[in-house]
PDB file of N, CA and C in Angstrom:
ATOM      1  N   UNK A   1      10.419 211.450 111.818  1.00  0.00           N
ATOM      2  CA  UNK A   1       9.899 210.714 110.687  1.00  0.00           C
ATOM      3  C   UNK A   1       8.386 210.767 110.634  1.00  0.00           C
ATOM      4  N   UNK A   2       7.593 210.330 109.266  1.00  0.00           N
ATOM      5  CA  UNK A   2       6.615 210.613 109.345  1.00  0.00           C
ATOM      6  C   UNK A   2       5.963 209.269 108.567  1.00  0.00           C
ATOM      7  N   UNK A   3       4.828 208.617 109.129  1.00  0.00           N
ATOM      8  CA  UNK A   3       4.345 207.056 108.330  1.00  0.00           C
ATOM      9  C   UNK A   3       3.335 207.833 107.213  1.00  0.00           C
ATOM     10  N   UNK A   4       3.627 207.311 106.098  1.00  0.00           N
ATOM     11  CA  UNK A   4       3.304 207.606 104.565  1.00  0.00           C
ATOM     12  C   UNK A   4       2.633 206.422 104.090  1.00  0.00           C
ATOM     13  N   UNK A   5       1.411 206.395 103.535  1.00  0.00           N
ATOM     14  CA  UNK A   5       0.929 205.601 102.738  1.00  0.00           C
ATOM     15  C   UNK A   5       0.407 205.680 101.447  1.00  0.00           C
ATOM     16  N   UNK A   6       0.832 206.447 100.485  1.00  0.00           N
ATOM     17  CA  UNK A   6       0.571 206.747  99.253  1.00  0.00           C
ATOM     18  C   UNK A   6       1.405 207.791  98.809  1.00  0.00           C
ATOM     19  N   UNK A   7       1.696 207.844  97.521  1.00  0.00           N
ATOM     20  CA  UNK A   7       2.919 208.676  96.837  1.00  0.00           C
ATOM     21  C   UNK A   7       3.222 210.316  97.311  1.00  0.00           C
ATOM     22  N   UNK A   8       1.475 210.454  97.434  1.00  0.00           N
ATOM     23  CA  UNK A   8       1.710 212.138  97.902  1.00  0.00           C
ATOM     24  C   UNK A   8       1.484 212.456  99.292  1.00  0.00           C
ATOM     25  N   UNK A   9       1.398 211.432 100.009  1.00  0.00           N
ATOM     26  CA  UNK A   9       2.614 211.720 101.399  1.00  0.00           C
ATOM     27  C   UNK A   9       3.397 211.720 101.733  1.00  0.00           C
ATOM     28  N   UNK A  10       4.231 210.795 100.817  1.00  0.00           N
ATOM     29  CA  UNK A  10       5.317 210.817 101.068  1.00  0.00           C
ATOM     30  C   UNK A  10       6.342 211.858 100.028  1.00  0.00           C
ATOM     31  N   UNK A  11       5.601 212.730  99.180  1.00  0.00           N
ATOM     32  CA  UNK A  11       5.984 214.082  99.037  1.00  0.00           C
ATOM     33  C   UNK A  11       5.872 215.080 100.168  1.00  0.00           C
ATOM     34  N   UNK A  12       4.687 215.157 100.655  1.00  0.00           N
ATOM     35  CA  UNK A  12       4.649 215.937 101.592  1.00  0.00           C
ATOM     36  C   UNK A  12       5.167 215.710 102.791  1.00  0.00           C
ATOM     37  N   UNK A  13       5.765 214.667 102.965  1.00  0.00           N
ATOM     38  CA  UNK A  13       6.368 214.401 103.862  1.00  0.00           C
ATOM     39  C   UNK A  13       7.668 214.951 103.700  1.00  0.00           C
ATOM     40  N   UNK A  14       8.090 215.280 102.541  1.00  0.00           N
ATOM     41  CA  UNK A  14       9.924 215.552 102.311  1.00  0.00           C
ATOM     42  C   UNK A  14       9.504 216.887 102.603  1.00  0.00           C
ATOM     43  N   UNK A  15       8.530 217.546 101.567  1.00  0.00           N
ATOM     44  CA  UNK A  15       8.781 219.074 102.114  1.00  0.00           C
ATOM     45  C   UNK A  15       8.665 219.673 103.458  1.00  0.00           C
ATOM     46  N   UNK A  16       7.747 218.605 104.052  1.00  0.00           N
ATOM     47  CA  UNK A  16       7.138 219.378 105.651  1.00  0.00           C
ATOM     48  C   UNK A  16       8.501 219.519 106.618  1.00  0.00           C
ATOM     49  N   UNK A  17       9.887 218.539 106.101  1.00  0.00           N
ATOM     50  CA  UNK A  17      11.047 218.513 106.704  1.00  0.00           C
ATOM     51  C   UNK A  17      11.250 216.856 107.632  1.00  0.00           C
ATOM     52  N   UNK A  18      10.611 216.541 107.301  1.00  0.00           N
ATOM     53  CA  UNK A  18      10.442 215.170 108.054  1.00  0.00           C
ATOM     54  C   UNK A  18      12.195 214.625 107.130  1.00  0.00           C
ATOM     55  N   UNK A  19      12.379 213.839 108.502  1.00  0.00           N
ATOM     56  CA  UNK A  19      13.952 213.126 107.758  1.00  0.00           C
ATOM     57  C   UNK A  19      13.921 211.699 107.409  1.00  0.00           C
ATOM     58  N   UNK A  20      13.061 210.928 107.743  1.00  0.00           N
ATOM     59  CA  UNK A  20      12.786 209.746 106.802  1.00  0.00           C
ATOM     60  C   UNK A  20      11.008 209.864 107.000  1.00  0.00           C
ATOM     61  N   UNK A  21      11.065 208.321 105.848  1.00  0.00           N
ATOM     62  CA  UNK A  21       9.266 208.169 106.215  1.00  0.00           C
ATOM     63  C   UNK A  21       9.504 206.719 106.338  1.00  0.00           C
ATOM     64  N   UNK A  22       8.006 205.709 107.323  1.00  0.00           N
ATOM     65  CA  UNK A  22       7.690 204.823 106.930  1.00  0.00           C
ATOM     66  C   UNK A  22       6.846 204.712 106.203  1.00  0.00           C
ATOM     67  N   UNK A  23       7.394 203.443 105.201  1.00  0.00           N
ATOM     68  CA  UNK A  23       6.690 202.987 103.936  1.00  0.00           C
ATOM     69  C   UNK A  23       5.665 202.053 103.981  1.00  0.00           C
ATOM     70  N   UNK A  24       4.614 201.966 104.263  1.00  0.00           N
ATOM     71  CA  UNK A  24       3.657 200.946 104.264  1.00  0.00           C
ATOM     72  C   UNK A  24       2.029 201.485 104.965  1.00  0.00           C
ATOM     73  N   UNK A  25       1.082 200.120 105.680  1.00  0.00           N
ATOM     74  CA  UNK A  25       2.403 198.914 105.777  1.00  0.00           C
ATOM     75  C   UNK A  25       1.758 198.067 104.291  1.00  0.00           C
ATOM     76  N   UNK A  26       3.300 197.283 104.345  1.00  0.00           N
ATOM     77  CA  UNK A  26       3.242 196.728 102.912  1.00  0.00           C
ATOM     78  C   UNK A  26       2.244 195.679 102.740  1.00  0.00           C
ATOM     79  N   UNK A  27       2.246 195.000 103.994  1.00  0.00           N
ATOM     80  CA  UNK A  27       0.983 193.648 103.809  1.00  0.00           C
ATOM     81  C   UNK A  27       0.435 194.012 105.042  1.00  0.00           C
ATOM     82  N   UNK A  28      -1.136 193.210 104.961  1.00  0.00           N
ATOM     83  CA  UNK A  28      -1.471 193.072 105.973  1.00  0.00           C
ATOM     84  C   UNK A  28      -1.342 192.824 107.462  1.00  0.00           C
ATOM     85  N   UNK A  29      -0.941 193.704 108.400  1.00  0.00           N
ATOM     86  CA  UNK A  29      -0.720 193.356 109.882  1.00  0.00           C
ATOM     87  C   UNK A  29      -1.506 193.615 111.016  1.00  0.00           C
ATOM     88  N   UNK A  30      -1.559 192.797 111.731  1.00  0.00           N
ATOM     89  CA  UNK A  30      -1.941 193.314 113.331  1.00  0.00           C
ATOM     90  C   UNK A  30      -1.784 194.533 114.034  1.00  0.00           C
ATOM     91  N   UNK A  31      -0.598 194.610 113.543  1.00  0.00           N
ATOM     92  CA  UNK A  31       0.392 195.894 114.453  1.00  0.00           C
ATOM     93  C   UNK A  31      -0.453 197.732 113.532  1.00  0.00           C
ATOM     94  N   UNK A  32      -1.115 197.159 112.515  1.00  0.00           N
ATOM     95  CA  UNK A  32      -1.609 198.272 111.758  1.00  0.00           C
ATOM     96  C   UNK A  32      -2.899 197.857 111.630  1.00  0.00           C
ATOM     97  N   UNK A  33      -3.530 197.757 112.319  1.00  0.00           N
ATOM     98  CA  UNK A  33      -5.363 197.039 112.037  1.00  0.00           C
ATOM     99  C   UNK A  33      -5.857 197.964 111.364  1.00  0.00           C
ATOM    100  N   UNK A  34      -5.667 199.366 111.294  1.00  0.00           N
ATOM    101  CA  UNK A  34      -6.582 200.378 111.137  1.00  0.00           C
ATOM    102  C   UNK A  34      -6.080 200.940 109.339  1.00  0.00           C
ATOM    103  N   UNK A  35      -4.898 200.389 109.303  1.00  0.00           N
ATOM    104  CA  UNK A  35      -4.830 200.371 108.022  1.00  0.00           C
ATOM    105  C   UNK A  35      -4.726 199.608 106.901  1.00  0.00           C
ATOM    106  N   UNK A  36      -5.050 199.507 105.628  1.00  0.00           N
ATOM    107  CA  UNK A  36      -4.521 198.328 104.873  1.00  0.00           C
ATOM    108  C   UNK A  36      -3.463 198.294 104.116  1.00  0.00           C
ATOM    109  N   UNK A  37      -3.411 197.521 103.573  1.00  0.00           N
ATOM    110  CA  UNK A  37      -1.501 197.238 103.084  1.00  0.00           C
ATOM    111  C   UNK A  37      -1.678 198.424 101.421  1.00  0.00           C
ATOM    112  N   UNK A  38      -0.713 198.066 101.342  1.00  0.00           N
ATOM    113  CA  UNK A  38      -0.462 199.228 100.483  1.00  0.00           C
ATOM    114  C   UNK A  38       0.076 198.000  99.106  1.00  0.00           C
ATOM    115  N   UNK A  39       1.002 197.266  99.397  1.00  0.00           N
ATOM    116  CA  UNK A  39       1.356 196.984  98.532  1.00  0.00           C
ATOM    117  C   UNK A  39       3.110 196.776  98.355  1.00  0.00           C
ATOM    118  N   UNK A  40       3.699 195.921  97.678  1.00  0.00           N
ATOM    119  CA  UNK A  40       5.383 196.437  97.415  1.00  0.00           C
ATOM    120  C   UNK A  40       5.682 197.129  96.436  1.00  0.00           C
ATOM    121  N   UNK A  41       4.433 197.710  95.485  1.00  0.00           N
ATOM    122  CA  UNK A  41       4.797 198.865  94.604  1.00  0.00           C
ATOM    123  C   UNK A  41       4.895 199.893  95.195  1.00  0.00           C
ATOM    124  N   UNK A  42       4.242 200.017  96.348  1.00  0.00           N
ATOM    125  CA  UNK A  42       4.672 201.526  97.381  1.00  0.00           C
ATOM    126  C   UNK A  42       6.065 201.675  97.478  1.00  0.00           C
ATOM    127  N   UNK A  43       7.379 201.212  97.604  1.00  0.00           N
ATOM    128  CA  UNK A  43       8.240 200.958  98.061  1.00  0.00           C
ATOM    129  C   UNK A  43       8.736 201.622  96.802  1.00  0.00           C
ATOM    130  N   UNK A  44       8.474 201.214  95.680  1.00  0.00           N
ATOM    131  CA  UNK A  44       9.156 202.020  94.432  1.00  0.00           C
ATOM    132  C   UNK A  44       8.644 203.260  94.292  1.00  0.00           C
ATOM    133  N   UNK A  45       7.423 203.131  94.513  1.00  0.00           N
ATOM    134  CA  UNK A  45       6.521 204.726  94.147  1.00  0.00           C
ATOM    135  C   UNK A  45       7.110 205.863  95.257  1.00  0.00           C
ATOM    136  N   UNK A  46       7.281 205.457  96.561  1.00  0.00           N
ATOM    137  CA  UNK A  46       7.846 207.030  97.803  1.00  0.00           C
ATOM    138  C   UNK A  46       9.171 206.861  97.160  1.00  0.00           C
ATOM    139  N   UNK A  47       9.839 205.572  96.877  1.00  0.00           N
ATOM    140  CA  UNK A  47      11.451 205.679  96.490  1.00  0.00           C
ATOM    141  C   UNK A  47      11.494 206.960  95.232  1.00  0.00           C
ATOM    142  N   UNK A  48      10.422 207.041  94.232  1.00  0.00           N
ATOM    143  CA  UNK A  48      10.620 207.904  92.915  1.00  0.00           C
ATOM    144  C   UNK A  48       9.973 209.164  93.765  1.00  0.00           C
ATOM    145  N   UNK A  49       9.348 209.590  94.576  1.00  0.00           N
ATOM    146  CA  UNK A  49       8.497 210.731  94.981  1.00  0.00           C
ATOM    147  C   UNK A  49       9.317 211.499  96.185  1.00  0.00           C
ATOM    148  N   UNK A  50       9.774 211.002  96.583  1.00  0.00           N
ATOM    149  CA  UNK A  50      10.629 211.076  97.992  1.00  0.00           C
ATOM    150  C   UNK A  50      12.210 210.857  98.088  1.00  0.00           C
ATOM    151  N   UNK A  51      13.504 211.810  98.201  1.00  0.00           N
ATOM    152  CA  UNK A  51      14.645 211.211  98.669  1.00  0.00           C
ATOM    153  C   UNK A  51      14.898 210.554  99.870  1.00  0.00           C
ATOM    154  N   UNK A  52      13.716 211.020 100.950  1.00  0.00           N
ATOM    155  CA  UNK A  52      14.262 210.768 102.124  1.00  0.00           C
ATOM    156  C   UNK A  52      14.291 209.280 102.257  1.00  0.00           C
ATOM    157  N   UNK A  53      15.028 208.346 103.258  1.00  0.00           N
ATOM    158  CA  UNK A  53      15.252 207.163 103.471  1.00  0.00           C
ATOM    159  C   UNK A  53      13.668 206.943 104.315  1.00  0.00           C
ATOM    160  N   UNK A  54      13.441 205.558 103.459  1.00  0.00           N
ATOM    161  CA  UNK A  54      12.264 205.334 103.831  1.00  0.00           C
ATOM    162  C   UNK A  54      12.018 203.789 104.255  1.00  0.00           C
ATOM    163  N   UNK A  55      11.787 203.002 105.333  1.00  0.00           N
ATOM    164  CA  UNK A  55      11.310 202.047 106.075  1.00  0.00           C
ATOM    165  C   UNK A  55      10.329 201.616 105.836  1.00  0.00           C
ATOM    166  N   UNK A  56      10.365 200.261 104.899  1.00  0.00           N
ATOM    167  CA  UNK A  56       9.010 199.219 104.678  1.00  0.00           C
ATOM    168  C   UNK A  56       8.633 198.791 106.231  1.00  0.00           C
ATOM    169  N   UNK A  57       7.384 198.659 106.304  1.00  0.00           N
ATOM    170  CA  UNK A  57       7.005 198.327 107.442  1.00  0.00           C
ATOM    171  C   UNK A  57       5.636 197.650 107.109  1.00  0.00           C
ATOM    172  N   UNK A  58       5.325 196.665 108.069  1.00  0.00           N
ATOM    173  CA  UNK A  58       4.343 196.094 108.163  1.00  0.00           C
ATOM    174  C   UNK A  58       4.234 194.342 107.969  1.00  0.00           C
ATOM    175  N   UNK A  59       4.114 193.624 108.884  1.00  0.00           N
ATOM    176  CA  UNK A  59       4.409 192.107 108.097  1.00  0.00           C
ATOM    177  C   UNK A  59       5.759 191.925 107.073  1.00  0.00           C
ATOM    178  N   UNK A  60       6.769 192.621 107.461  1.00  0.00           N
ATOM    179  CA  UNK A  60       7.990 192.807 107.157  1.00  0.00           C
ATOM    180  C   UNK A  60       8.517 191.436 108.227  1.00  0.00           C
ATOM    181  N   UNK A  61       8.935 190.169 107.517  1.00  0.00           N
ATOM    182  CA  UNK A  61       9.315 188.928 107.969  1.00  0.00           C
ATOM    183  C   UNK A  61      10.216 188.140 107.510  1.00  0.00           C
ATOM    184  N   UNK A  62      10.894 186.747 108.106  1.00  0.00           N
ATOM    185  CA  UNK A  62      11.599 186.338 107.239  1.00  0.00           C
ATOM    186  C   UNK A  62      10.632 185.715 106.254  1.00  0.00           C
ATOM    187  N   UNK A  63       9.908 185.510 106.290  1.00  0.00           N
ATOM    188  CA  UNK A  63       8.797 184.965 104.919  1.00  0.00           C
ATOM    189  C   UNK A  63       8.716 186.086 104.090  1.00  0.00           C
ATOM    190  N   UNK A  64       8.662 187.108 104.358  1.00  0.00           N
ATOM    191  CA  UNK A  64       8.222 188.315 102.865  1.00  0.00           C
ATOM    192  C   UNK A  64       9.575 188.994 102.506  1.00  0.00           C
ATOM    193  N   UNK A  65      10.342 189.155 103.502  1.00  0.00           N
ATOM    194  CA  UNK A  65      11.426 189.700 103.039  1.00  0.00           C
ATOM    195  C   UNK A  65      12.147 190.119 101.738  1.00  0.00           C
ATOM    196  N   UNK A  66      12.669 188.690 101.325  1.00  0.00           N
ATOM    197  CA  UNK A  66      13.017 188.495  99.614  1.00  0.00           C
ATOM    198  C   UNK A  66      12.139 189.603  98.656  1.00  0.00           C
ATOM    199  N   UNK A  67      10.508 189.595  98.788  1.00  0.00           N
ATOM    200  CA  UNK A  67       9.242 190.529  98.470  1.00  0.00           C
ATOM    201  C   UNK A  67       9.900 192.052  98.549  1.00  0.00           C
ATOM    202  N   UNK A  68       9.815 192.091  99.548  1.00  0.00           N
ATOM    203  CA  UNK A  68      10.107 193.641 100.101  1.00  0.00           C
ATOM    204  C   UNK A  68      11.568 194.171  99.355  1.00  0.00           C
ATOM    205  N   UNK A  69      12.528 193.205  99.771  1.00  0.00           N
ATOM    206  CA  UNK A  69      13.766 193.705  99.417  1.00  0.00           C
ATOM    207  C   UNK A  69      13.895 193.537  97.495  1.00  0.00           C
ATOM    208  N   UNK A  70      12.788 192.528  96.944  1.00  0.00           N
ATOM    209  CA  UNK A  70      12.986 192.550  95.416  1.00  0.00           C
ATOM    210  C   UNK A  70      12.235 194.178  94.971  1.00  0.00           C
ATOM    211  N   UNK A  71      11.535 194.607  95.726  1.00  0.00           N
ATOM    212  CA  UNK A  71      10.535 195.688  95.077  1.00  0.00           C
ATOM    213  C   UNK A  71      11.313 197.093  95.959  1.00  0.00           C
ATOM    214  N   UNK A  72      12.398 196.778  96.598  1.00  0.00           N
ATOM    215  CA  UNK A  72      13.468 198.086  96.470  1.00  0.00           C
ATOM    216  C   UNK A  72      14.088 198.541  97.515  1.00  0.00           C
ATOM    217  N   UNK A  73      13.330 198.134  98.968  1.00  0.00           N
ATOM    218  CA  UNK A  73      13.785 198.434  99.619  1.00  0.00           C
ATOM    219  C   UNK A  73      14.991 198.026 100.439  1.00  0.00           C
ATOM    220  N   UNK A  74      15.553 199.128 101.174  1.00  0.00           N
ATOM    221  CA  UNK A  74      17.175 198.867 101.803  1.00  0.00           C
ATOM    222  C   UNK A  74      17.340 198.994 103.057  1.00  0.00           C
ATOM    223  N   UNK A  75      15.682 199.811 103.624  1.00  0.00           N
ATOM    224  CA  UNK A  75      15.952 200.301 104.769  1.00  0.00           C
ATOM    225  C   UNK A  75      14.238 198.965 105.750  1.00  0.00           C
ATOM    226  N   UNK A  76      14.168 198.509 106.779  1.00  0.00           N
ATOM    227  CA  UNK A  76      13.042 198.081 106.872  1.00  0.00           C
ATOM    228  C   UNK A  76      12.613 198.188 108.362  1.00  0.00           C
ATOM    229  N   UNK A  77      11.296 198.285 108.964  1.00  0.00           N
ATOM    230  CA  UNK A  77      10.910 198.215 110.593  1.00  0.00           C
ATOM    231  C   UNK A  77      10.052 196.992 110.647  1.00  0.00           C
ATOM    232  N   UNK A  78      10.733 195.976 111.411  1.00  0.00           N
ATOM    233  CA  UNK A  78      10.161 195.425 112.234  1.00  0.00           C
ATOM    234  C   UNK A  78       9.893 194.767 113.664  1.00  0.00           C
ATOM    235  N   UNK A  79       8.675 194.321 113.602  1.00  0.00           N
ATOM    236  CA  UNK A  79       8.684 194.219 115.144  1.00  0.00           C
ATOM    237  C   UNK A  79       7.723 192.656 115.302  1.00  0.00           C
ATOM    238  N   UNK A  80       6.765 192.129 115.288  1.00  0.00           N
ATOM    239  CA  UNK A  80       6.134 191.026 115.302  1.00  0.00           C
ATOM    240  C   UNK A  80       7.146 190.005 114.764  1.00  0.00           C
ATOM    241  N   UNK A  81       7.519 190.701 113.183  1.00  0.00           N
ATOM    242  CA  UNK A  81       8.242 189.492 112.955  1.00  0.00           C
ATOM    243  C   UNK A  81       9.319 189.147 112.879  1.00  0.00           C
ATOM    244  N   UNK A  82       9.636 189.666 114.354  1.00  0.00           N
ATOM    245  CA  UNK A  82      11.121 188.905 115.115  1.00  0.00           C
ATOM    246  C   UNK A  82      10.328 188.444 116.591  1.00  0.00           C
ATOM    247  N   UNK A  83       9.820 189.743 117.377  1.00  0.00           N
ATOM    248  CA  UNK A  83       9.354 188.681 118.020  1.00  0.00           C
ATOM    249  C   UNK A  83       8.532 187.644 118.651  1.00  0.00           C
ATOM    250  N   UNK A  84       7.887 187.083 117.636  1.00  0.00           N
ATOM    251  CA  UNK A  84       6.735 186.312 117.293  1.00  0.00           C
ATOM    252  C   UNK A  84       7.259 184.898 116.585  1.00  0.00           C
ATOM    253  N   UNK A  85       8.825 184.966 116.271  1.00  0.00           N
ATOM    254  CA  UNK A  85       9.327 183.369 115.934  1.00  0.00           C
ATOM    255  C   UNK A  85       9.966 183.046 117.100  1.00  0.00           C
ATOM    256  N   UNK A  86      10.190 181.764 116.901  1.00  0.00           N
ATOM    257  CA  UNK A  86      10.671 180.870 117.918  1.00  0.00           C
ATOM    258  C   UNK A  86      11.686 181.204 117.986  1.00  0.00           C
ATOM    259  N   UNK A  87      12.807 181.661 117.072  1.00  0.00           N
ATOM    260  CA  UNK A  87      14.444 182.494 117.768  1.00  0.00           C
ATOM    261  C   UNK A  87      14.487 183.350 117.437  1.00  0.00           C
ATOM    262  N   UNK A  88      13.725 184.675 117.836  1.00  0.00           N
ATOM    263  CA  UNK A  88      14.389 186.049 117.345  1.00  0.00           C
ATOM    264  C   UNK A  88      15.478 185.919 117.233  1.00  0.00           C
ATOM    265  N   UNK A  89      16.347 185.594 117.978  1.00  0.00           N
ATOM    266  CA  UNK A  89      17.252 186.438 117.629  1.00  0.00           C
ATOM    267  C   UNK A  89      18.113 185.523 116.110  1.00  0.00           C
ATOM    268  N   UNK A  90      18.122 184.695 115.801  1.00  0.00           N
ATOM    269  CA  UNK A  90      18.226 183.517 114.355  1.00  0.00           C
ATOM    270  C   UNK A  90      17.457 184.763 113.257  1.00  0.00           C
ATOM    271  N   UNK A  91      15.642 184.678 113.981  1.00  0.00           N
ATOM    272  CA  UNK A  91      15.116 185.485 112.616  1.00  0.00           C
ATOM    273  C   UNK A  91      16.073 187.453 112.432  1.00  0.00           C
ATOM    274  N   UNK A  92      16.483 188.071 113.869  1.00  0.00           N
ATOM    275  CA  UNK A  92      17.073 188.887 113.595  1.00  0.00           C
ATOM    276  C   UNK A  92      18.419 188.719 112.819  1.00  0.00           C
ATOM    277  N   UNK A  93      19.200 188.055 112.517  1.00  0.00           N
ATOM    278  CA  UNK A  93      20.466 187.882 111.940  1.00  0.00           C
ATOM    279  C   UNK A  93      19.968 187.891 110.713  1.00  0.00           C
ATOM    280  N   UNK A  94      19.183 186.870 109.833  1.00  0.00           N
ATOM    281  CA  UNK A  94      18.805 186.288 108.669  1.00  0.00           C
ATOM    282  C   UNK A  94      18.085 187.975 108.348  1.00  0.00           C
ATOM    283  N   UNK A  95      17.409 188.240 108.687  1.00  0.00           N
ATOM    284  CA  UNK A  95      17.111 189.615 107.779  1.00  0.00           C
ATOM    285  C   UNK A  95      17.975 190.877 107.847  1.00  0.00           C
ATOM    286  N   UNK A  96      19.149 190.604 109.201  1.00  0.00           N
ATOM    287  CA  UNK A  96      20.087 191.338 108.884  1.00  0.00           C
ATOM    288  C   UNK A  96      20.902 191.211 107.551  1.00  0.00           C
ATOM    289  N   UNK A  97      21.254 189.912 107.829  1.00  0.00           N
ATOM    290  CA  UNK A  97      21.648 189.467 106.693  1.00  0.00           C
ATOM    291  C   UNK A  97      21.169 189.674 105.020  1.00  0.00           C
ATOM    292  N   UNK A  98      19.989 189.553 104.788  1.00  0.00           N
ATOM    293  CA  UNK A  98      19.454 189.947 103.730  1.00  0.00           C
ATOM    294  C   UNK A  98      19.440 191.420 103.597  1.00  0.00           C
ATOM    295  N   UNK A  99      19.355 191.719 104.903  1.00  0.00           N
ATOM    296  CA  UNK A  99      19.277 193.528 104.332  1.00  0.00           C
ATOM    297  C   UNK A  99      20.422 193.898 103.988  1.00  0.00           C
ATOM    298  N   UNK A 100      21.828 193.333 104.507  1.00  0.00           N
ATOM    299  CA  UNK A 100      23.163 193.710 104.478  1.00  0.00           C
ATOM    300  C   UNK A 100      23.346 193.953 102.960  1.00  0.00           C
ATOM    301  N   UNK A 101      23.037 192.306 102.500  1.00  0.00           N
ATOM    302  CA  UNK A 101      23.255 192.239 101.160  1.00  0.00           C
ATOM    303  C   UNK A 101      22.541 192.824 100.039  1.00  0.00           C
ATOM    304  N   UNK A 102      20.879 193.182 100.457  1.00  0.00           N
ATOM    305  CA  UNK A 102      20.566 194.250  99.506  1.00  0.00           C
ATOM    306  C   UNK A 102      21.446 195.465  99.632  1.00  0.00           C
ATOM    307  N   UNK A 103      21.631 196.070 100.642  1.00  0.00           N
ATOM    308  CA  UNK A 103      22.200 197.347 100.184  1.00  0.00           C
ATOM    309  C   UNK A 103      24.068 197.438  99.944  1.00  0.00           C
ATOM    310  N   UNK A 104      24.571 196.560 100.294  1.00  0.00           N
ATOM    311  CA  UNK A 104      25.501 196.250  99.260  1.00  0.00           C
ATOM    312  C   UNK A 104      25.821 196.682  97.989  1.00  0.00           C
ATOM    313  N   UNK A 105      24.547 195.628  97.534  1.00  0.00           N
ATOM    314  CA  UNK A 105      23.960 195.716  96.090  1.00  0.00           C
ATOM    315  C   UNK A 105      23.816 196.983  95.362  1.00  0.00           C
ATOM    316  N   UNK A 106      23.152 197.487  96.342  1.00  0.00           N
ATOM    317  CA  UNK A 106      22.381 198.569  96.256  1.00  0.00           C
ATOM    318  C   UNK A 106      23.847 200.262  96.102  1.00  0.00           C
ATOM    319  N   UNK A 107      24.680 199.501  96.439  1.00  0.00           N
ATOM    320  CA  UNK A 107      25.820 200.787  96.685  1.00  0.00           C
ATOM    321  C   UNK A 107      26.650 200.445  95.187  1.00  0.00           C
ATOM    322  N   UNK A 108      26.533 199.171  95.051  1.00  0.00           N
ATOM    323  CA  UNK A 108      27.684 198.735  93.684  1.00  0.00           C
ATOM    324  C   UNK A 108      27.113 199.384  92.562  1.00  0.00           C
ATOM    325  N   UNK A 109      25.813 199.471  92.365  1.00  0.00           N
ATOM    326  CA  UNK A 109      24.964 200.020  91.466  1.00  0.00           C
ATOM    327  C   UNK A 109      25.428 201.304  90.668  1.00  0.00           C
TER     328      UNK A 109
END
């Protein structure tokens, strides 16, 4: 996989052969100091530029989630924000959970 932050990397990312990309990061994080957020229109923009399956990342939480998953995405990486709450493993279920049900959604379509 290859981390993409604007539409025409994540073109060039499909042709170079890469098999997914990460998408972000979407908000501001720690875990990415060196970069800045992109946004949750990124998430639609590699989705129209790119087939490959692509991973919002970045301050991807149960607080932004709903965010992330309204602006498209199905697939997501995170890491702070599971374990950085008081029950990972509670916050891991609940965005399992939400992710389950976006792509659900996302298949009935």
């Amino acid at each position: 996989g290859l981390s993409t932050h604007a539409p025409e990397q994540a073109a060039r990312a499909a042709a170079a052969g890469a098999d997914y990309i990460g998408v972000g990061p979407i908000f501001d994080t720690a875990t990415k100091e060196h970069r800045r957020a992109v946004g949750t229109e990124y998430i639609r923009q590699a989705d129209e530029v790119c087939e490959l399956p692509g991973y919002a990342i970045g301050h991807v939480d149960s607080d932004t989630i709903d965010e992330v998953l309204a602006a498209g995405a199905t697939r997501i990486a995170v890491c702070t924000g599971i374990i950085a709450r008081p029950d990972p493993a509670a916050t891991a279920r609940l965005l399992c959970e939400k992710l389950t049900r976006q792509r659900s959604q996302e298949l009935l379509r």
